[in-house]
C-alpha atoms as a PDB file:
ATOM      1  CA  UNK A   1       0.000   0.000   0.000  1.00  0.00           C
ATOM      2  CA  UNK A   2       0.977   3.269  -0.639  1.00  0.00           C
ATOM      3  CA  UNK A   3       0.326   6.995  -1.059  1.00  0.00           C
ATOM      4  CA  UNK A   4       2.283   8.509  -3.784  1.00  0.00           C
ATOM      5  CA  UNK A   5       2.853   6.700  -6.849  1.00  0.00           C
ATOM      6  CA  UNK A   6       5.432   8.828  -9.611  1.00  0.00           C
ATOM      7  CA  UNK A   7       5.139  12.001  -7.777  1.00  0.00           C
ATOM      8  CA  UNK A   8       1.139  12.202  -7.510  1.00  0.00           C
ATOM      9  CA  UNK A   9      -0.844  12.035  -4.129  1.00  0.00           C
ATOM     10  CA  UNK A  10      -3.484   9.078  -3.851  1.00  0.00           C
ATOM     11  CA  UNK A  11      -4.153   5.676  -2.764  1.00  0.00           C
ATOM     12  CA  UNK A  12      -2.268   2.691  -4.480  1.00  0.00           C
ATOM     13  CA  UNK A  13      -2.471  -0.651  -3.448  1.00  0.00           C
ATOM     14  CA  UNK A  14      -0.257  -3.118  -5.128  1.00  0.00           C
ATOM     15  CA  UNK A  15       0.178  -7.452  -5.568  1.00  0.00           C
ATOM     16  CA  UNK A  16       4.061  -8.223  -5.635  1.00  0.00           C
ATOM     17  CA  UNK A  17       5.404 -11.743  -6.420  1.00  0.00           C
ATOM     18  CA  UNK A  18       7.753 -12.060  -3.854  1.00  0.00           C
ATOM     19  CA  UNK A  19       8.644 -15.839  -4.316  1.00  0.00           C
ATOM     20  CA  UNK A  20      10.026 -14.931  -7.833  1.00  0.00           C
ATOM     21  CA  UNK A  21      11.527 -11.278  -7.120  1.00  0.00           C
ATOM     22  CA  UNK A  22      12.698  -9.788 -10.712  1.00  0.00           C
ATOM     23  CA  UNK A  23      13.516  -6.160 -11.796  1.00  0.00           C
ATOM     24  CA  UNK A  24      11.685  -7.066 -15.021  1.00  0.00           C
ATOM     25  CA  UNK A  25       8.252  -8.285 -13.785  1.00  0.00           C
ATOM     26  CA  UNK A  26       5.944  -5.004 -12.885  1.00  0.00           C
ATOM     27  CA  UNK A  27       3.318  -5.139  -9.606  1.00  0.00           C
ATOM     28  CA  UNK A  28      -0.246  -5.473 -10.350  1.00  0.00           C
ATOM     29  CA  UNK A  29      -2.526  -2.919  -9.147  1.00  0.00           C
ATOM     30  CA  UNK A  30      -5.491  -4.022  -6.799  1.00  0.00           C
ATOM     31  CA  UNK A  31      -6.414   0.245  -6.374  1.00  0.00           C
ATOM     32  CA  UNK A  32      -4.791   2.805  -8.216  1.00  0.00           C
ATOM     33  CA  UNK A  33      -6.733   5.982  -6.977  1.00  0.00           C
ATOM     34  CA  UNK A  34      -5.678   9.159  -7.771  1.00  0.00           C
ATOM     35  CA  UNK A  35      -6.726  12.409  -5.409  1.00  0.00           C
ATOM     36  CA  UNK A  36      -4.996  15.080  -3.307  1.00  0.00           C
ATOM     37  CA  UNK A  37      -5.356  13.225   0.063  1.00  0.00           C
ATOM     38  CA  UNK A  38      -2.488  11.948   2.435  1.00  0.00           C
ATOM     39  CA  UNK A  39      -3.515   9.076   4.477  1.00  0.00           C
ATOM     40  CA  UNK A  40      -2.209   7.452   7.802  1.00  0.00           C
ATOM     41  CA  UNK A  41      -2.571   4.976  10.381  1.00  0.00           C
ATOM     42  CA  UNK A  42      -2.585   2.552   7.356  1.00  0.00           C
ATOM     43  CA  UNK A  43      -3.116  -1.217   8.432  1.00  0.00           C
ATOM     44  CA  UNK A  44      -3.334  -4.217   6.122  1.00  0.00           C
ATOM     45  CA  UNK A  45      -4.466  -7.685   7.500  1.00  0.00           C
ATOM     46  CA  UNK A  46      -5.308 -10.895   5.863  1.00  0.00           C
ATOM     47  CA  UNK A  47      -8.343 -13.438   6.853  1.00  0.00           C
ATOM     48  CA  UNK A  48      -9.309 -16.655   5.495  1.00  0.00           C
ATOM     49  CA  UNK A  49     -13.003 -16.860   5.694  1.00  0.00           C
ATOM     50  CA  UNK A  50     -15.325 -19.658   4.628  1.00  0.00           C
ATOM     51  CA  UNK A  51     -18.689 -18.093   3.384  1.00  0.00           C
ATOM     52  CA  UNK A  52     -21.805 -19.159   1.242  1.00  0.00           C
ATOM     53  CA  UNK A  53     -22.135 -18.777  -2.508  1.00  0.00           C
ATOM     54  CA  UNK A  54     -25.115 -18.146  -4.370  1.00  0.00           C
ATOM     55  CA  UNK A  55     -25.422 -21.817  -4.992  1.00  0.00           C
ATOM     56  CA  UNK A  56     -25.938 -22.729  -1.158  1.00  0.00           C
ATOM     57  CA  UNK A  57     -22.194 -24.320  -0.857  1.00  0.00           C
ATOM     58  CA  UNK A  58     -19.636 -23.009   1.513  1.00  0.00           C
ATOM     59  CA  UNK A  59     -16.408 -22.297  -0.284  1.00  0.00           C
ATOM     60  CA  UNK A  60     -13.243 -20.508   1.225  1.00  0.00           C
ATOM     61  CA  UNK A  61     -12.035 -16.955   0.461  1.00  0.00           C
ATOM     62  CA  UNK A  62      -8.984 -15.493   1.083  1.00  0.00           C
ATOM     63  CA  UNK A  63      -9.667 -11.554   1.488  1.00  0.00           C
ATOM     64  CA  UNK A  64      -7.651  -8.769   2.634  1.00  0.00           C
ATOM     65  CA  UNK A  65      -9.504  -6.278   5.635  1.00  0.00           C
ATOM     66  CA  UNK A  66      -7.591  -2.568   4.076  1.00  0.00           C
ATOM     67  CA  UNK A  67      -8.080   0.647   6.707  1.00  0.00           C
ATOM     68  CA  UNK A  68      -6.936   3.933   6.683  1.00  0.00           C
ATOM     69  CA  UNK A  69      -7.507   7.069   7.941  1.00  0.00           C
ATOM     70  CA  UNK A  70      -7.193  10.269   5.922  1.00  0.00           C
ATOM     71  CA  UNK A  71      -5.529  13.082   7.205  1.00  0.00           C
ATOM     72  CA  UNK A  72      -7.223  16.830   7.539  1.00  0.00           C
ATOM     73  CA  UNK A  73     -10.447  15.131   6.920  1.00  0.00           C
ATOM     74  CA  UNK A  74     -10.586  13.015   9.748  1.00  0.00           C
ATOM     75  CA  UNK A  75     -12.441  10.036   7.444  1.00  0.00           C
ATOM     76  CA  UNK A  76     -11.555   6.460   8.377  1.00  0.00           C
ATOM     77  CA  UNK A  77     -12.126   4.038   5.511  1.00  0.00           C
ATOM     78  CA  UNK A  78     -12.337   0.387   5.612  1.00  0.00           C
ATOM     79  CA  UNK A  79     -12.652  -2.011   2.760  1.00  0.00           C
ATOM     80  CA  UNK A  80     -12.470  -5.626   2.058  1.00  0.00           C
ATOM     81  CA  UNK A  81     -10.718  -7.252  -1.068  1.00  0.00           C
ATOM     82  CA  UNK A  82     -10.614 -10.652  -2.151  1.00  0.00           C
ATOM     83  CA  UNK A  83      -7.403 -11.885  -3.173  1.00  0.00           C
ATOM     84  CA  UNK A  84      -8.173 -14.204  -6.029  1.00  0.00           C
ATOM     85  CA  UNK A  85     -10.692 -11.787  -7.736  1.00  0.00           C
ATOM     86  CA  UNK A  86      -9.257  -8.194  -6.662  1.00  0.00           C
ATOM     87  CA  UNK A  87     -12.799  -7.294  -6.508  1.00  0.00           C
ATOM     88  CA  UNK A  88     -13.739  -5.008  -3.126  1.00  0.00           C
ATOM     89  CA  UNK A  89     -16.532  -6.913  -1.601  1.00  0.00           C
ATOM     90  CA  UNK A  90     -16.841  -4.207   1.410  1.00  0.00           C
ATOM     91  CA  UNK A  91     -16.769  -0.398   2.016  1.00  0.00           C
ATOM     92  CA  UNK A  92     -17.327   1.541   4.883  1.00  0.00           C
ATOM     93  CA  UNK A  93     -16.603   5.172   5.383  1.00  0.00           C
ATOM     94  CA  UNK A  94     -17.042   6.987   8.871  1.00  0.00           C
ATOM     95  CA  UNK A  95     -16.620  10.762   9.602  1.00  0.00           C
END
């Protein structure tokens, strides 16, 4: 996770390989957010989870629980991604 990615202010959250490190292969973005915001009290945190599909069948998820809190504003985000998908399946925002 970071907050400046080539000089610009915003929220970037980034997969890296790091069983096969090379200089060559580029990191995937999971957010790439652009804005004028610096954040803080970052925290990153990984659950496996077993949950029900549409079907009625219990399958297991790997997600990743992603809070912040941005500074000035005094907003404290917190969002849910799954791993495999990179889809957010959760956001809350709180003033």
């Amino acid at each position: 996770m970071a907050n400046k990615y080539q000089k610009k202010l915003g929220y970037f959250l980034l997969e890296i390989d790091t069983t096969k490190p090379s200089k060559s292969m580029k990191p995937k973005f999971i957010v790439r957010w652009t804005n004028k915001l610096l954040i803080s009290d970052a925290s990153l945190n990984i659950i496996h989870i077993e949950r029900e599909n549409l079907n009625g069948q219990m399958e297991k998820k790997v997600e990743m629980v992603v809070s912040y809190k941005t500074i000035h504003v005094n907003q404290y985000v917190i969002f849910l991604v799954e791993i495999k998908t990179s889809l957010i399946n959760f956001w809350f925002e709180m003033y």
